[in-house]
N, C-alpha and C. Protein backbone atom coordinates (compact mmCIF):
# COMPACT_ATOMS: atom_id res chain seq x y z
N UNK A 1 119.25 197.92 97.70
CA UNK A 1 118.24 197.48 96.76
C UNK A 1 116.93 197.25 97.51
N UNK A 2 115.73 197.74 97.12
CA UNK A 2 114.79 197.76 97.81
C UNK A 2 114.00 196.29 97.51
N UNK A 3 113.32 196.00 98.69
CA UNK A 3 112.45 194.77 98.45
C UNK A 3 111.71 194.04 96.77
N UNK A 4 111.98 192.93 96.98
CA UNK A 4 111.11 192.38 95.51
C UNK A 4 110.19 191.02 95.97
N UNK A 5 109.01 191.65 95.94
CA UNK A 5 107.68 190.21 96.30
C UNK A 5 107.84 190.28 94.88
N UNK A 6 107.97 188.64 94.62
CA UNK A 6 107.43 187.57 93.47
C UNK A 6 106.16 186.81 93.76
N UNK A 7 105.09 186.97 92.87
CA UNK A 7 103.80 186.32 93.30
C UNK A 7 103.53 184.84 91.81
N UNK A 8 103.31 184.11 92.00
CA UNK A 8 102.76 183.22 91.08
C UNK A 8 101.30 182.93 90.80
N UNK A 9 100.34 183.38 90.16
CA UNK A 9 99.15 183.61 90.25
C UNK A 9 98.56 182.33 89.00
N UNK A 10 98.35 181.36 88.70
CA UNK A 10 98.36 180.71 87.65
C UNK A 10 99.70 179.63 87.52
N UNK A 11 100.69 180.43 86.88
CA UNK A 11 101.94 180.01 86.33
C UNK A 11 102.93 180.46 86.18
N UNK A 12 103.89 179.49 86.63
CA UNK A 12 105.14 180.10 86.21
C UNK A 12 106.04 179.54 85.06
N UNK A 13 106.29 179.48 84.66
CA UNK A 13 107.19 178.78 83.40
C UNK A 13 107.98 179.09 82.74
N UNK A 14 109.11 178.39 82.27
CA UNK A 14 110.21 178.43 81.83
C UNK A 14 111.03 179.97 82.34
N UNK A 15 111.11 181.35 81.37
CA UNK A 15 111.46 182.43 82.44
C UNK A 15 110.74 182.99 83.48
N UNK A 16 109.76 182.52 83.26
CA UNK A 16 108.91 183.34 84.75
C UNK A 16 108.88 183.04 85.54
N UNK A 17 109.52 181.15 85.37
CA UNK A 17 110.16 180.82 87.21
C UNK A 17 111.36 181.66 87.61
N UNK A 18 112.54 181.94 86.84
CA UNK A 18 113.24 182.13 87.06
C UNK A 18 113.18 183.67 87.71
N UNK A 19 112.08 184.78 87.12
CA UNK A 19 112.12 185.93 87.83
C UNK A 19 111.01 185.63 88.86
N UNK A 20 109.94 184.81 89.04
CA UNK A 20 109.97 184.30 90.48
C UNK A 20 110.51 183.81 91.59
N UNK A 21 111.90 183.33 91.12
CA UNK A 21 112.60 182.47 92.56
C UNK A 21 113.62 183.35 92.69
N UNK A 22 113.95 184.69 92.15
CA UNK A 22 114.76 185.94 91.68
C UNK A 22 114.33 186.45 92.94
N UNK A 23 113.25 187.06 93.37
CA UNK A 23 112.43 187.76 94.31
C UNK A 23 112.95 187.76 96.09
N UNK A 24 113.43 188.77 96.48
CA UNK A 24 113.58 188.34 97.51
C UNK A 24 113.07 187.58 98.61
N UNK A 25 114.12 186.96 99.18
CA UNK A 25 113.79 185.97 100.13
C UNK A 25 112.77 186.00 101.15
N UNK A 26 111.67 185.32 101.33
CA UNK A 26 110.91 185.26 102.56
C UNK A 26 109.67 186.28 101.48
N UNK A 27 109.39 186.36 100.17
CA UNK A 27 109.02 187.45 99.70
C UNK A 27 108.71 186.78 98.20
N UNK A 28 108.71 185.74 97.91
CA UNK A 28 108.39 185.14 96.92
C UNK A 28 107.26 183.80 97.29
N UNK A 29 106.18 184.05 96.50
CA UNK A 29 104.76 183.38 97.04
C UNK A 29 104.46 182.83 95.92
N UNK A 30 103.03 181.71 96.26
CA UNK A 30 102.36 181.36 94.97
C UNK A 30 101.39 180.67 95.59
N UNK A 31 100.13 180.99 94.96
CA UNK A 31 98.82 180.03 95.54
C UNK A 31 98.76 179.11 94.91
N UNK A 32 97.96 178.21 95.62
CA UNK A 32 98.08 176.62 96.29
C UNK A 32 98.18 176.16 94.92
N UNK A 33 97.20 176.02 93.74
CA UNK A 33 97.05 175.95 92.69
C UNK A 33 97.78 176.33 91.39
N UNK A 34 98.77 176.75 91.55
CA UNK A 34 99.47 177.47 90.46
C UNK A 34 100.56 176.30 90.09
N UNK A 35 100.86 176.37 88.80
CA UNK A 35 102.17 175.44 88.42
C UNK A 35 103.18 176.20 88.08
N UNK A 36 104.40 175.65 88.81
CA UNK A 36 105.58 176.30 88.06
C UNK A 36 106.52 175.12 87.47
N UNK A 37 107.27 175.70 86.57
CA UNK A 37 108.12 175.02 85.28
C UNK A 37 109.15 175.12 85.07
N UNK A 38 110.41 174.67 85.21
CA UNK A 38 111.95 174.88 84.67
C UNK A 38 112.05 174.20 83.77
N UNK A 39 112.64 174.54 82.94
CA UNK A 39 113.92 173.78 82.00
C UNK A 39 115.04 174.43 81.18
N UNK A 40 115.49 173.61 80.45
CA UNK A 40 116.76 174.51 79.55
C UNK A 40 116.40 175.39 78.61
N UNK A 41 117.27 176.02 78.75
CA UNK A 41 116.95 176.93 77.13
C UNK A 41 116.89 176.02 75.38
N UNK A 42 116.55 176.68 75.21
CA UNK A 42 115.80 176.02 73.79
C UNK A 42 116.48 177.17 72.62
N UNK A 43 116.71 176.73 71.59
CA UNK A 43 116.88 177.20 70.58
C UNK A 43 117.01 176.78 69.11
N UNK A 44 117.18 177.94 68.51
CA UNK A 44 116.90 177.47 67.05
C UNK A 44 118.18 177.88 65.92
N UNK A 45 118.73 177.12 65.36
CA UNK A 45 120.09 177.79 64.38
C UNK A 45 119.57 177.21 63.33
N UNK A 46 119.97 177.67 62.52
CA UNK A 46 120.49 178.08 60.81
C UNK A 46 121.58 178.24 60.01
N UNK A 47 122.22 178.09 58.56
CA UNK A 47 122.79 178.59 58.22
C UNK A 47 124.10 177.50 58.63
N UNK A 48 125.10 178.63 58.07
CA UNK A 48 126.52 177.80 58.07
C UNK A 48 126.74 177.61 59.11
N UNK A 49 127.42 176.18 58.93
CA UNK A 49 128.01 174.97 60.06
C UNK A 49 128.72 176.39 61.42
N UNK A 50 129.53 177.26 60.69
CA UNK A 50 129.91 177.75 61.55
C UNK A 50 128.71 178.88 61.87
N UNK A 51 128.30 179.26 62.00
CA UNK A 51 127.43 180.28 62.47
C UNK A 51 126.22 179.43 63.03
N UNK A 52 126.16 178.14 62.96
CA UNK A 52 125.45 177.33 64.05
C UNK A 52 126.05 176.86 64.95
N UNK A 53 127.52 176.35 64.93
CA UNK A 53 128.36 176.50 65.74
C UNK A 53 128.31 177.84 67.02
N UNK A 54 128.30 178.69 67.03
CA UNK A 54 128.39 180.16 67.25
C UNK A 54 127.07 180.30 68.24
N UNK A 55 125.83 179.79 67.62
CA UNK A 55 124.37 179.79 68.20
C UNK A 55 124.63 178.37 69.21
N UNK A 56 125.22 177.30 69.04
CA UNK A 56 125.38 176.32 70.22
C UNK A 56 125.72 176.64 71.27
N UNK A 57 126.99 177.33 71.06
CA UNK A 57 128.43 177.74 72.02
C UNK A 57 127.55 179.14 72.67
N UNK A 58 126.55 179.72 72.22
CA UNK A 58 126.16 180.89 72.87
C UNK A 58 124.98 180.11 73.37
N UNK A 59 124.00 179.28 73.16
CA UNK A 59 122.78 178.88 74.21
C UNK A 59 123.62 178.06 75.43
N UNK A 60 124.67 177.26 75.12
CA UNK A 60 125.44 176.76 76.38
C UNK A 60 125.86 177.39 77.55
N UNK A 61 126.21 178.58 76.76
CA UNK A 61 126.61 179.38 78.12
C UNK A 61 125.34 180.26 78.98
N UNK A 62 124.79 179.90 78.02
CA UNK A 62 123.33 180.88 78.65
C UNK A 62 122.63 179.50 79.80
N UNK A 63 122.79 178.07 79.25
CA UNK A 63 122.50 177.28 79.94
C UNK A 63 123.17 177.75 81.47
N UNK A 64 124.47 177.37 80.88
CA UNK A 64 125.23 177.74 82.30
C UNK A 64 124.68 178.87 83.33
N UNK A 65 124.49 179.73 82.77
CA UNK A 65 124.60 180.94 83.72
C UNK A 65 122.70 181.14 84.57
N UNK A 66 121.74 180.41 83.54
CA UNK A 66 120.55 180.57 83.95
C UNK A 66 120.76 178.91 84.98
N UNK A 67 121.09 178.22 85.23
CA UNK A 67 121.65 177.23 85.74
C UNK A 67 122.56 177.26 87.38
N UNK A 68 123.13 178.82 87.47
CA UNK A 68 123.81 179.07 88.31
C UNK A 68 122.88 180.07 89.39
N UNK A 69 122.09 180.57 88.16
CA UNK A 69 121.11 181.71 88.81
C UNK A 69 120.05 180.98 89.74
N UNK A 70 119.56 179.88 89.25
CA UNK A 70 118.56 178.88 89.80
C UNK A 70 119.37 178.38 91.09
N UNK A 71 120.45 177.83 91.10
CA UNK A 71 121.26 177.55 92.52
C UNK A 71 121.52 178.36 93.12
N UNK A 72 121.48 179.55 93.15
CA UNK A 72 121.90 181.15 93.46
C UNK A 72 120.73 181.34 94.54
N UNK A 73 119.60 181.20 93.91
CA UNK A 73 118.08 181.48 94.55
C UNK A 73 117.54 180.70 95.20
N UNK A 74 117.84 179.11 94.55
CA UNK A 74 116.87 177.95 95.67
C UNK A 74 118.11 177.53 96.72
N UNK A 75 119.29 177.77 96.55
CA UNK A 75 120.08 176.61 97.45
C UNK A 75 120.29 175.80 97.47
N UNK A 76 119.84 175.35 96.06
CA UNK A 76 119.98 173.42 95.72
C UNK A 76 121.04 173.83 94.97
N UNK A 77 122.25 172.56 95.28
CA UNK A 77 123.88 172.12 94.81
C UNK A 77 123.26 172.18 93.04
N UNK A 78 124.50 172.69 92.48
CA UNK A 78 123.95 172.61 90.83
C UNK A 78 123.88 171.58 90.40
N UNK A 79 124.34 170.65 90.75
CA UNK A 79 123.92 169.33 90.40
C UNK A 79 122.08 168.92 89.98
N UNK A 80 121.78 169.04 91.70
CA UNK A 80 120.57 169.34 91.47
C UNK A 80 119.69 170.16 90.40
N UNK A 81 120.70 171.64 90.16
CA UNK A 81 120.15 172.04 89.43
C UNK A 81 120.17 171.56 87.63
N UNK A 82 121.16 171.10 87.47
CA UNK A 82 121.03 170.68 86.08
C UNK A 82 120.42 169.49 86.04
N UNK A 83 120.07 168.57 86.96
CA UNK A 83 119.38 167.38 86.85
C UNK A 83 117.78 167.74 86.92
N UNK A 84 117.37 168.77 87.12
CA UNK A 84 116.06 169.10 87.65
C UNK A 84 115.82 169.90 85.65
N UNK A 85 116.53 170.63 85.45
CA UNK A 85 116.54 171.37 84.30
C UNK A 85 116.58 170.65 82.80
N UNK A 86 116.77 169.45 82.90
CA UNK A 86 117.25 168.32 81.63
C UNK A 86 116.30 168.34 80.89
N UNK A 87 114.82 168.49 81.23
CA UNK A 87 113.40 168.21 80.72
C UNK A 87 112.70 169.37 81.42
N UNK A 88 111.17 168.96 80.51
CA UNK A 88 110.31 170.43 81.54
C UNK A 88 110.43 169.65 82.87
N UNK A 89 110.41 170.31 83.97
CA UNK A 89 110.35 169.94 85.03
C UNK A 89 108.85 171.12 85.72
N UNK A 90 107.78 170.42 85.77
CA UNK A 90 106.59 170.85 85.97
C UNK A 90 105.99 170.23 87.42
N UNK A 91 105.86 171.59 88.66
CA UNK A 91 105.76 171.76 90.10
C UNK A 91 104.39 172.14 90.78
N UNK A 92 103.85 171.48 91.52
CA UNK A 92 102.89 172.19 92.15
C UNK A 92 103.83 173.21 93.01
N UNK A 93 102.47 174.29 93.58
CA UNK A 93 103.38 174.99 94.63
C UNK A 93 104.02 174.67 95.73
N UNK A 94 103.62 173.71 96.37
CA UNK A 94 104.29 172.84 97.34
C UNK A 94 105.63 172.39 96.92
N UNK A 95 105.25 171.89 95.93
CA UNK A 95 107.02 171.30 95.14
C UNK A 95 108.04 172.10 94.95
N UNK A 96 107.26 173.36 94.44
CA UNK A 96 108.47 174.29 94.60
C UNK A 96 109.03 174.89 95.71
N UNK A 97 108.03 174.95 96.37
CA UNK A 97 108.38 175.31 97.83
C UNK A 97 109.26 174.80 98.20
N UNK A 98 109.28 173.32 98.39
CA UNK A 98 110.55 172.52 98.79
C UNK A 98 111.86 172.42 98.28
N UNK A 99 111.81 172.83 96.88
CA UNK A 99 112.77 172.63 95.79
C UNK A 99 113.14 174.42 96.26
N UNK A 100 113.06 175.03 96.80
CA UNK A 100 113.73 176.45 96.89
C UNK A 100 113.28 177.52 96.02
N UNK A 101 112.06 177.43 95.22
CA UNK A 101 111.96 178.72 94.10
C UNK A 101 110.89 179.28 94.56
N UNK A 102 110.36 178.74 95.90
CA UNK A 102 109.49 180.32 96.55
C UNK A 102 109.88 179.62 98.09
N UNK A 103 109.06 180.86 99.02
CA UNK A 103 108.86 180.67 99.99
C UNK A 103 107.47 180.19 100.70
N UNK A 104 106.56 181.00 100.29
CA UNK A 104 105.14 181.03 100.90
C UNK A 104 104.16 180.28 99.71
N UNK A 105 103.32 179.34 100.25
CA UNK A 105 102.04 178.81 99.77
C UNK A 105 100.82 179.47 99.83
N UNK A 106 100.78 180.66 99.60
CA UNK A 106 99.19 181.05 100.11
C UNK A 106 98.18 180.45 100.42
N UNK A 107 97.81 180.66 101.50
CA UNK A 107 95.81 180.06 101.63
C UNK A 107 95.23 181.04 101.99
N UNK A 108 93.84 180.64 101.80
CA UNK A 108 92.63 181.91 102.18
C UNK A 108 92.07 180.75 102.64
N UNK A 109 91.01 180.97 104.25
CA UNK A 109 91.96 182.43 104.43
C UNK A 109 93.20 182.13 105.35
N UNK A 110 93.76 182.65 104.97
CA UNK A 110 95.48 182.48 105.90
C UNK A 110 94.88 182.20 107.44
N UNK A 111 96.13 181.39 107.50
CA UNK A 111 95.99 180.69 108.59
C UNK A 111 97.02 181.79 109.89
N UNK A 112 96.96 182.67 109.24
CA UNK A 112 98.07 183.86 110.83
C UNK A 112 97.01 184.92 111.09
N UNK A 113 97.29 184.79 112.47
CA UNK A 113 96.02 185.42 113.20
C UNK A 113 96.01 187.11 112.89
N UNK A 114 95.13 187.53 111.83
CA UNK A 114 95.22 188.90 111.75
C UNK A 114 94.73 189.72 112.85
N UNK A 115 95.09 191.26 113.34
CA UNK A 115 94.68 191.58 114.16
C UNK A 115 93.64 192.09 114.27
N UNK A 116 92.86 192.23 115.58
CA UNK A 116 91.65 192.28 115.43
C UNK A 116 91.66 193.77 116.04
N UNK A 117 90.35 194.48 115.30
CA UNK A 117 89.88 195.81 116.08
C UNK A 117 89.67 196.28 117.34
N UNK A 118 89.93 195.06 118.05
CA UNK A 118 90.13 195.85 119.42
C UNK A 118 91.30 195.50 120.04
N UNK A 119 92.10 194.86 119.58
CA UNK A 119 93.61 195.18 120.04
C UNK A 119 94.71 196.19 119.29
C-alpha cells in the first residue's frame, strides 16, 4: 500500500479526524492553528419501536468499530478512547499531537535545516 500524508489545514472534525489520524504514520500533519474534533456517532430513528430498535443496535456497532479504528491509529488503550469520544472532544494541534491523531505540527518557517545551494 503506497504512502498516505494526512494534512489538517483549518479542521478536522468528527469524520475528518478520523481519515486524518488514518494517514500513515510519521505522515499525518496539521498547522499550528487548526482544530481537530472527535466524538460519537450521532443519529436519527423513526418509526416502529422495532425498526428503531434496528437503527440503535446498528449506530452501536458503528460506535464500536469507529472507536477501535481511533485506538488502531493513536495508540491510546480504548478506554481512553471511549472516554475521549463521550462528548465533542475539541483539540488544538498540539493536543492532538499528544493524544496520537497526527504526528507533525507544522511551522513556517520550519525549524529543519533545509539544504542550501551550495552543498
Amino acid at each position: 500500500m503506497p504512502p498516505i500524508s494526512t494534512w489538517c489545514i483549518g479542521q478536522a472534525c468528527s469524520a475528518a479526524s478520523l481519515l486524518l489520524c488514518a494517514g500513515t504514520p510519521g505522515m499525518r500533519q496539521s498547522l499550528p492553528n487548526s482544530r481537530i474534533m472527535v466524538h460519537q456517532p450521532s443519529g436519527h430513528a423513526a418509526g416502529q419501536a422495532t425498526d428503531i430498535q434496528i437503527h440503535a443496535e446498528e449506530i452501536l456497532k458503528l460506535k464500536r468499530t469507529i472507536n477501535n479504528i481511533y485506538a488502531k491509529h493513536t495508540k491510546q488503550p480504548l478506554e481512553a478512547i471511549e472516554s475521549a469520544m463521550e462528548r465533542d472532544r475539541f483539540m488544538s494541534a498540539m493536543q492532538a499531537k499528544e493524544f496520537g491523531l497526527i504526528d507533525t505540527v507544522l511551522e513556517h518557517p520550519p525549524t529543519l535545516d533545509a539544504p542550501s545551494e551550495t552543498s
